[in-house]
Protein backbone atom coordinates (compact mmCIF):
# COMPACT_ATOMS: atom_id res chain seq x y z
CA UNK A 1 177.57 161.40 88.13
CA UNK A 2 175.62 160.03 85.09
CA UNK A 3 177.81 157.12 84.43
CA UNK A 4 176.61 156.69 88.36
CA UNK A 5 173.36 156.52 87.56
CA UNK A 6 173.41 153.79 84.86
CA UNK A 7 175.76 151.59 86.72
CA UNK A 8 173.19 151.95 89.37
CA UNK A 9 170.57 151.22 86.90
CA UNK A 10 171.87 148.26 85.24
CA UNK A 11 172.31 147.04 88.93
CA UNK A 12 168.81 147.69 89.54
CA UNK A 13 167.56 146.33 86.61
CA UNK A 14 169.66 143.32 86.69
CA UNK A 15 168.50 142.31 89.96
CA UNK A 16 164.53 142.73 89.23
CA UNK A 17 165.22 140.71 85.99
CA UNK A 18 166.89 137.93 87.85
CA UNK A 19 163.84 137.60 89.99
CA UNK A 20 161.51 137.76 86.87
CA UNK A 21 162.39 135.52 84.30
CA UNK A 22 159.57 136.18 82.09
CA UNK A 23 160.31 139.05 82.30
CA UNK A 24 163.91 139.29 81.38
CA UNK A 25 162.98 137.05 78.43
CA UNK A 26 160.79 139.54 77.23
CA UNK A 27 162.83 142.34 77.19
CA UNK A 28 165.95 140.81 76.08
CA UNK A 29 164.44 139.29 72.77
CA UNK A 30 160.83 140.76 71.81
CA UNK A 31 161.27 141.60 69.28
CA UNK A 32 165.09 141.00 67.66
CA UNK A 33 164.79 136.94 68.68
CA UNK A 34 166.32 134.51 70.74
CA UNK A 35 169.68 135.32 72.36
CA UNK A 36 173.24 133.97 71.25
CA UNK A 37 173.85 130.77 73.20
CA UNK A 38 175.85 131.09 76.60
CA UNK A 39 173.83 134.67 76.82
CA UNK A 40 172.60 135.64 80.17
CA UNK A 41 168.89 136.42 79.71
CA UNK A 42 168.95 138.83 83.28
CA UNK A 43 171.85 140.42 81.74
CA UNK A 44 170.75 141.15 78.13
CA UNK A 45 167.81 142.26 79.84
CA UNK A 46 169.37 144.87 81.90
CA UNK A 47 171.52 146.30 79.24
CA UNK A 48 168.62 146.52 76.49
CA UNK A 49 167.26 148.53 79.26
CA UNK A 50 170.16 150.71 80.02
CA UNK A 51 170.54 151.45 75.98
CA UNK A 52 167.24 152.35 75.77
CA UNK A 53 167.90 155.48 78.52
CA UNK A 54 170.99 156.28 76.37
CA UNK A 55 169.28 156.37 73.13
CA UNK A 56 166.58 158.10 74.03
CA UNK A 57 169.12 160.81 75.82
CA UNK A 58 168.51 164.91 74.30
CA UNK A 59 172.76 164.43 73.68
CA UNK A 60 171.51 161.40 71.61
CA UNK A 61 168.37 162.43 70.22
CA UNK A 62 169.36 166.25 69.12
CA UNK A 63 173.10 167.77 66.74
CA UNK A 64 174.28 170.57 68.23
């Protein structure tokens, strides 16, 4: 079900970014830099925003 949820996501996210190119450029390199060549800006985009849900998980955040 979770692994769902950030397929959907990325999905989601990759089609907003697609229509937003500003705004996929922002969030795929503010602020670690340009993108390796042959990058897809949409697609770095989508996963920056897909880590950023996993890293900020409790699993992630908190030792058990």
């Amino acid at each position: 079900t979770e692994s769902a949820r950030l397929v959907d996501l990325h999905r989601e996210l990759l089609r907003d970014y697609r229509e937003d190119p500003a705004k996929a450029e922002a969030m795929a390199t503010q602020p670690i830099g340009p993108l390796p060549p042959g990058a897809e800006t949409a697609d770095a985009a989508a996963w920056t925003a897909v880590a950023s849900v996993l890293l900020n998980l409790d699993e992630t955040l908190l030792k058990r």
